[in-house]
Protein backbone atom coordinates (compact mmCIF):
# COMPACT_ATOMS: atom_id res chain seq x y z
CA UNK A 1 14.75 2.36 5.83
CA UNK A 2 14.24 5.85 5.10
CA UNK A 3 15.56 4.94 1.81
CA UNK A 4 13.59 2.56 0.77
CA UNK A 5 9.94 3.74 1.88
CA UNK A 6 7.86 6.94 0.58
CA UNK A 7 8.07 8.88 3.31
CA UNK A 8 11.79 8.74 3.66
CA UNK A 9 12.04 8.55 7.04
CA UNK A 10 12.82 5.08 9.46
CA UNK A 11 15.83 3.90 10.70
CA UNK A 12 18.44 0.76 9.77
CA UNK A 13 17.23 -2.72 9.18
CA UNK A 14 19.62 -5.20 10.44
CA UNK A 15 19.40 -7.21 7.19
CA UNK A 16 17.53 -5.99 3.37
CA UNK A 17 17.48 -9.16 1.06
CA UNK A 18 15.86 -8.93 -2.26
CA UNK A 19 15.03 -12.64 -3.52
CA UNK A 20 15.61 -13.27 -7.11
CA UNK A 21 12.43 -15.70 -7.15
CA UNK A 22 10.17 -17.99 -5.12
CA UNK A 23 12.82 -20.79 -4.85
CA UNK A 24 15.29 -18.03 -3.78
CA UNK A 25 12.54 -16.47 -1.41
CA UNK A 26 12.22 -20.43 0.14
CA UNK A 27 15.85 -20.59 0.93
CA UNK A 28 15.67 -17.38 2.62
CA UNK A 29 13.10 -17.88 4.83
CA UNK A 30 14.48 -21.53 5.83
CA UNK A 31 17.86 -19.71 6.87
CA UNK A 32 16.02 -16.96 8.75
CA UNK A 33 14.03 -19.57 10.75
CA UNK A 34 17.13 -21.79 11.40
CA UNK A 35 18.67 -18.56 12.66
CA UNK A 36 15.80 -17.61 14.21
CA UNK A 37 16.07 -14.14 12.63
CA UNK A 38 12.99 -12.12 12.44
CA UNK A 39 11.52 -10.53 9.29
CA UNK A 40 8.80 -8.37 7.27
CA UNK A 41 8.27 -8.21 3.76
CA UNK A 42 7.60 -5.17 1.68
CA UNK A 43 6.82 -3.62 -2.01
CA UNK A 44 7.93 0.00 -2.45
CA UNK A 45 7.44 1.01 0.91
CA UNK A 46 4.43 2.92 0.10
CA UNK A 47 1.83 2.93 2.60
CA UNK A 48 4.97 2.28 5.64
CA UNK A 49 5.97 4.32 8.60
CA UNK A 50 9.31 2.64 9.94
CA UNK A 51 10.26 3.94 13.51
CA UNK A 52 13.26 5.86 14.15
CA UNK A 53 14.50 2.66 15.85
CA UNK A 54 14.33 0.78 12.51
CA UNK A 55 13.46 -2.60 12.48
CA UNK A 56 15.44 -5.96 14.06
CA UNK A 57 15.65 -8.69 11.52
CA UNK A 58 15.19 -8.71 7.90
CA UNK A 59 13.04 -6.77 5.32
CA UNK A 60 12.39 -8.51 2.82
CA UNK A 61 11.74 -6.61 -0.84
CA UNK A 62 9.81 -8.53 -3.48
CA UNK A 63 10.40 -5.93 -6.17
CA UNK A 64 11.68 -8.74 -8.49
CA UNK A 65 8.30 -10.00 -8.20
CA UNK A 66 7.04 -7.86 -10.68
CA UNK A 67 5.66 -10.87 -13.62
CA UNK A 68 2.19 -9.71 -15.38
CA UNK A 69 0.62 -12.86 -17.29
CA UNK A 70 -2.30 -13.94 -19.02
CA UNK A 71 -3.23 -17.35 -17.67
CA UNK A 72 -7.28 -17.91 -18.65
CA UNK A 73 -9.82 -16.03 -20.94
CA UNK A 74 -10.35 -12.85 -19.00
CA UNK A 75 -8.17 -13.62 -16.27
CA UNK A 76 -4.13 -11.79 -15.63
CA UNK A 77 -2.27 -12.86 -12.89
CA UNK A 78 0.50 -10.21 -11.44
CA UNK A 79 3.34 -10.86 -8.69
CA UNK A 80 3.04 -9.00 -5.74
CA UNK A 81 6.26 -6.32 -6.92
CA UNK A 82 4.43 -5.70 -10.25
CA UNK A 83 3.55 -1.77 -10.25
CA UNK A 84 -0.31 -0.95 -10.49
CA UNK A 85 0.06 1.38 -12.89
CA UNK A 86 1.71 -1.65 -15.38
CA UNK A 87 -0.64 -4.00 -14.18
CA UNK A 88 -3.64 -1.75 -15.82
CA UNK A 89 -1.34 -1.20 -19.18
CA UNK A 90 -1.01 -4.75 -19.33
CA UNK A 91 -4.56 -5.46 -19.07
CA UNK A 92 -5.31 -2.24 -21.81
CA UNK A 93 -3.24 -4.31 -24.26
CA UNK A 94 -5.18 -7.54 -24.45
CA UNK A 95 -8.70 -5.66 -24.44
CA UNK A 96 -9.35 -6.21 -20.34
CA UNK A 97 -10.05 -3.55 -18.29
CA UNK A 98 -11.88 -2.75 -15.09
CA UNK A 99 -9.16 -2.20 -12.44
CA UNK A 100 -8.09 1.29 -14.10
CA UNK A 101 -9.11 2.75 -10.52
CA UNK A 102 -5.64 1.42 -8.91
CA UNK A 103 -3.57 3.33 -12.35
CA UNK A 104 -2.88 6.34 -10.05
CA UNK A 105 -2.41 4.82 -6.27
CA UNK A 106 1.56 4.54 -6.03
CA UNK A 107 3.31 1.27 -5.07
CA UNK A 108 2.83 -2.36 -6.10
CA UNK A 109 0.05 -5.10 -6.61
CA UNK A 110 1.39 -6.53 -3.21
CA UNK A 111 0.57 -3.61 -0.96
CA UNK A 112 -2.57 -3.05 -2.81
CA UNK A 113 -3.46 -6.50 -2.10
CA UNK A 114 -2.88 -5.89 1.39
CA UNK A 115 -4.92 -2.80 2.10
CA UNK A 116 -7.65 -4.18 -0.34
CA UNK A 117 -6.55 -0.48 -2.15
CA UNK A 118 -8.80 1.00 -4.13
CA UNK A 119 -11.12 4.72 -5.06
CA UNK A 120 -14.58 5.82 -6.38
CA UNK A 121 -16.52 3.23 -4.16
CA UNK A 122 -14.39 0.10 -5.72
CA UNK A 123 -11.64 -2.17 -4.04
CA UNK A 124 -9.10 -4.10 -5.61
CA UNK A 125 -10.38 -7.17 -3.85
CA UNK A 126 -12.96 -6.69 -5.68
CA UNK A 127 -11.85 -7.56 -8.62
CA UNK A 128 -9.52 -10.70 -7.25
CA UNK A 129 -10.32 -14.13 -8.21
CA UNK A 130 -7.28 -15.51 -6.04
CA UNK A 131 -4.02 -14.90 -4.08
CA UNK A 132 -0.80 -16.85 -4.58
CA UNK A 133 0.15 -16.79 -0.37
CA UNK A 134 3.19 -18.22 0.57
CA UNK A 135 1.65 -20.03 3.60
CA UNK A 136 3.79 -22.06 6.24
CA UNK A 137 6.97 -22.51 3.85
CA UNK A 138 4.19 -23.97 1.05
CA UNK A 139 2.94 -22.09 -2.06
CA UNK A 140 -1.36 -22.25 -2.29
CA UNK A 141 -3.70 -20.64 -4.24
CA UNK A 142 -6.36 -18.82 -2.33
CA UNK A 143 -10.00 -18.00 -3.77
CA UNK A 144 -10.95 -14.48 -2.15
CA UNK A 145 -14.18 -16.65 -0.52
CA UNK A 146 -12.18 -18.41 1.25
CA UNK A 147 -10.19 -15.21 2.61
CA UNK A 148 -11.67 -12.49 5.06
CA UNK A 149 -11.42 -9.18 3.64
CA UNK A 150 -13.52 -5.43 3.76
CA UNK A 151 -12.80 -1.76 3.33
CA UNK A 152 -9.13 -1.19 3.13
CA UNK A 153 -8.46 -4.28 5.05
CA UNK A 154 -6.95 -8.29 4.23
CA UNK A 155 -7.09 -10.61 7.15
CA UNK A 156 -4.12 -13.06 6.47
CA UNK A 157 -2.67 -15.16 8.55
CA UNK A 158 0.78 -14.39 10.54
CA UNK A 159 3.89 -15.17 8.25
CA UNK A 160 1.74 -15.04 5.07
CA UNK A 161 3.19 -13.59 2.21
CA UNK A 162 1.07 -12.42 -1.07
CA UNK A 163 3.31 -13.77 -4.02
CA UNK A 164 0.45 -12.76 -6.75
CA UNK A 165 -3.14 -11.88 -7.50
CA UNK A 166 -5.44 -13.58 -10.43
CA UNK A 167 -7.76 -10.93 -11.76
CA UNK A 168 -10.68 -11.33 -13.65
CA UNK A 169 -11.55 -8.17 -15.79
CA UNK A 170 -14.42 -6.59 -18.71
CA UNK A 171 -13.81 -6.93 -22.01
CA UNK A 172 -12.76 -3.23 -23.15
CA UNK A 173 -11.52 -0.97 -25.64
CA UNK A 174 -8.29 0.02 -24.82
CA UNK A 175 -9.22 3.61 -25.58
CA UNK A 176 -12.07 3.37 -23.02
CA UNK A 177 -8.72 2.08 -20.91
CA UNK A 178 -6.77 5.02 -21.53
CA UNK A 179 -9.80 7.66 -21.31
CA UNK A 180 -9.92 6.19 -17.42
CA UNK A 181 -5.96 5.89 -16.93
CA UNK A 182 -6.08 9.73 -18.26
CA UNK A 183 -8.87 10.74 -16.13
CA UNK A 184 -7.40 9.07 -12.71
CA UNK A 185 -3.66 10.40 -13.46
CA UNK A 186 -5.12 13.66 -13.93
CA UNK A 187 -7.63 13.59 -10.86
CA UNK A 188 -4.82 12.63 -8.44
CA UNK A 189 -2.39 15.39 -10.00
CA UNK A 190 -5.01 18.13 -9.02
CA UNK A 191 -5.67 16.53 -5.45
CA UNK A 192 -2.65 14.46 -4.56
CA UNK A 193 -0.02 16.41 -5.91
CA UNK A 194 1.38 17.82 -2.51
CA UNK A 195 5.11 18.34 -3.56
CA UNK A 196 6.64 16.34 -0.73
CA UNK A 197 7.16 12.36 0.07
CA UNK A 198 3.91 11.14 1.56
CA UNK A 199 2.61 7.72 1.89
CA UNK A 200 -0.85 8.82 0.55
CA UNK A 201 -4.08 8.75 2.79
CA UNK A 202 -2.62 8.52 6.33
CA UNK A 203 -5.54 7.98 7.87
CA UNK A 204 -8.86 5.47 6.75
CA UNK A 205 -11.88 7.17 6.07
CA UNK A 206 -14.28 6.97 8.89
CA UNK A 207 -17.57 5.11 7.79
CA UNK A 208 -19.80 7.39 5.62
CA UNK A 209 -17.30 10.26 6.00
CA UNK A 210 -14.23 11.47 4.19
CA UNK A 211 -11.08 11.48 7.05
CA UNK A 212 -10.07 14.68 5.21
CA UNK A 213 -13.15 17.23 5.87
CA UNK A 214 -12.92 15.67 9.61
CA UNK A 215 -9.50 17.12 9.70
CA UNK A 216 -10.33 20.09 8.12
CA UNK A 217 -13.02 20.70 10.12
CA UNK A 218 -10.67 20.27 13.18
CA UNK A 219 -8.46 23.05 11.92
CA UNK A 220 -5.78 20.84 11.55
CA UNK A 221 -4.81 21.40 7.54
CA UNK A 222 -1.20 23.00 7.62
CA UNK A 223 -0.91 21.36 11.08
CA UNK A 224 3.37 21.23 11.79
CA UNK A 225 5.56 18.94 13.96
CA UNK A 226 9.24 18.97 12.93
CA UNK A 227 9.46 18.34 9.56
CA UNK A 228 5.75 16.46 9.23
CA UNK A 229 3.15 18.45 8.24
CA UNK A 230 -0.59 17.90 7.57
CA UNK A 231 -0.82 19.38 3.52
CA UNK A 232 -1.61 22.23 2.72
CA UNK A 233 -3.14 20.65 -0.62
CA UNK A 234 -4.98 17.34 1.07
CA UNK A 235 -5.55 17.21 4.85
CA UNK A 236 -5.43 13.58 4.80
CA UNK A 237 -1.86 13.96 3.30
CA UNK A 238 0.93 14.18 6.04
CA UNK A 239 4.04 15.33 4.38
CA UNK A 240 7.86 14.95 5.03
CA UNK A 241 8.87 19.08 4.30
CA UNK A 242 12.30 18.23 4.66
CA UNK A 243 14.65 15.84 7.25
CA UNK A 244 11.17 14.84 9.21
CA UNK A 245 11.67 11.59 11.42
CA UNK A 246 9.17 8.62 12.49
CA UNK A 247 8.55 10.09 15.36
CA UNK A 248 7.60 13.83 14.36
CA UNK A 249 4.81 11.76 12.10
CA UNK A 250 3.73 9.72 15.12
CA UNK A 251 3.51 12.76 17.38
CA UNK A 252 1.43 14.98 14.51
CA UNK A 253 -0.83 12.02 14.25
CA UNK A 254 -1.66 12.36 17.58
CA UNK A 255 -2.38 15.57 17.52
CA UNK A 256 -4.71 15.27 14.13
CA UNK A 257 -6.57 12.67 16.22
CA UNK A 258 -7.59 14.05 19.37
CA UNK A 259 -8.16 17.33 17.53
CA UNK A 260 -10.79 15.50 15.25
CA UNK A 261 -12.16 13.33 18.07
CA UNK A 262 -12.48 17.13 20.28
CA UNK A 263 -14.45 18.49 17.12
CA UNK A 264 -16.54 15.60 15.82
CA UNK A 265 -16.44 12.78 17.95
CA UNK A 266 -14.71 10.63 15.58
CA UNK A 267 -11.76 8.37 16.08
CA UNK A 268 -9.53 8.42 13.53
CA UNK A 269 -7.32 4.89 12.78
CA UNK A 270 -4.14 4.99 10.33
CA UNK A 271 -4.16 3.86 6.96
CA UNK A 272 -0.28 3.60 7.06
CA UNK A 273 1.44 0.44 8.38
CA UNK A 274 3.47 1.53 11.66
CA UNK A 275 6.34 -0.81 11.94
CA UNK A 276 9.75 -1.11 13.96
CA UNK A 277 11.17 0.03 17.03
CA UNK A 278 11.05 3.51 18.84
């Protein structure tokens, strides 16, 4: 798994199937039930810690899901493996505009689904009119009232699956577009540019507080275990410098943690998704 997730570290999946479409993504799943085969489906593997043990069963990769359409006035709909960055483009084209806060957060529409992703006070969720979940082996349509959701967080249900998102967005230039693509690209390059794999913000920001001054604070920035390290350039960035496993991430959270809870009293909780085995 370490080569298929950001942080390039994880260990072997026992089986990596990439379905072709939803039919193809049906048959799968029927086979892995009759075989009673485990399995967890992913975008880019942004936002994933795998284990060292790897994971037993199936991932399942729906970066073939990457369709962008226009399917009402005002409203896109994008599968789950469409990149964020081309769902905003897509949406600057036909004059819609108002997710251009997701154009720099890495990965896919699926994981940003997920983590209700998002930056300057906004979440994707937000902006979602529905999710296409594939729900018990059927295909619904989901409007977000009928769906729990918050700060960085979905609720779904076990075995759901987020095939696609309908959007409804602002009539808007496209140069009004591109002036907040431009500005976004260019914030995250000065922050977020920390010149090693990352899965972004590894930890959620604590109510009213930003997880990164917490860590700071705890003199944790530049913090080493193995090849992890807390950046030197964003504290809430933990780094692979080179041949870093699961586990020397695991143990360095740790250490972030109790050091911020010593210093402030605050417990931190990951942002990343901890899967597989140890």
């Amino acid at each position: 798994m370490s080569l298929h997730t950001s942080l390039k570290t994880g260990g072997p999946v026992d089986l990596y199937a990439i379905p072709e479409d939803t039919a193809d993504l049906q048959n799968l799943l029927s086979w892995l039930g009759r075989q009673n085969i485990p399995w967890l489906p992913i975008g880019k593997g942004y936002n994933l810690l795998v284990r060292d043990g790897g994971i037993r069963g199936a991932v399942i990769s729906l970066e073939r899901f990457d369709r962008i359409d226009v399917i009402e006035e005002g409203v896109i709909r994008a599968e789950a493996g469409a990149e964020n960055l081309a769902v905003v483009r897509f949406a600057q084209r036909i004059g819609r505009g108002g997710i251009g806060f997701i154009s720099g957060i890495p990965g896919t529409i699926g994981g940003a689904i997920k983590m209700n992703a998002g930056a300057y006070g906004e979440g994707i969720l937000e902006r979602t009119e529905y999710l296409t979940l594939l729900r018990g082996g059927k295909i619904s349509d989901y409007r977000m009232t009928e769906l729990d959701y918050g700060y960085r967080h979905l609720r779904l249900e076990d075995g759901d699956i987020v095939l696609a998102a309908a959007f409804r967005l602002d009539e808007r230039e496209p140069s009004h577009t591109e002036e907040e693509i431009r500005k976004d690209l260019e914030l995250r390059r000065s922050k977020h540019n920390v010149g090693y794999p990352s899965a972004g913000s590894f930890f959620k920001n604590p109510h009213g507080q930003a997880a990164w001054r917490l860590i700071d604070a705890a003199g944790m920035r530049g913090e080493k275990v193995g090849g992890a390290q807390v950046s030197e350039v964003h504290s809430n960035f933990l780094v692979n410098t080179g041949n870093a496993t699961a586990q020397d991430f695991l143990d360095l959270a740790a250490i972030v943690k109790n050091a911020v809870f010593a210093s402030s009293g605050v417990k931190l909780e990951e942002e990343v998704r901890i899967v597989g085995e140890t």
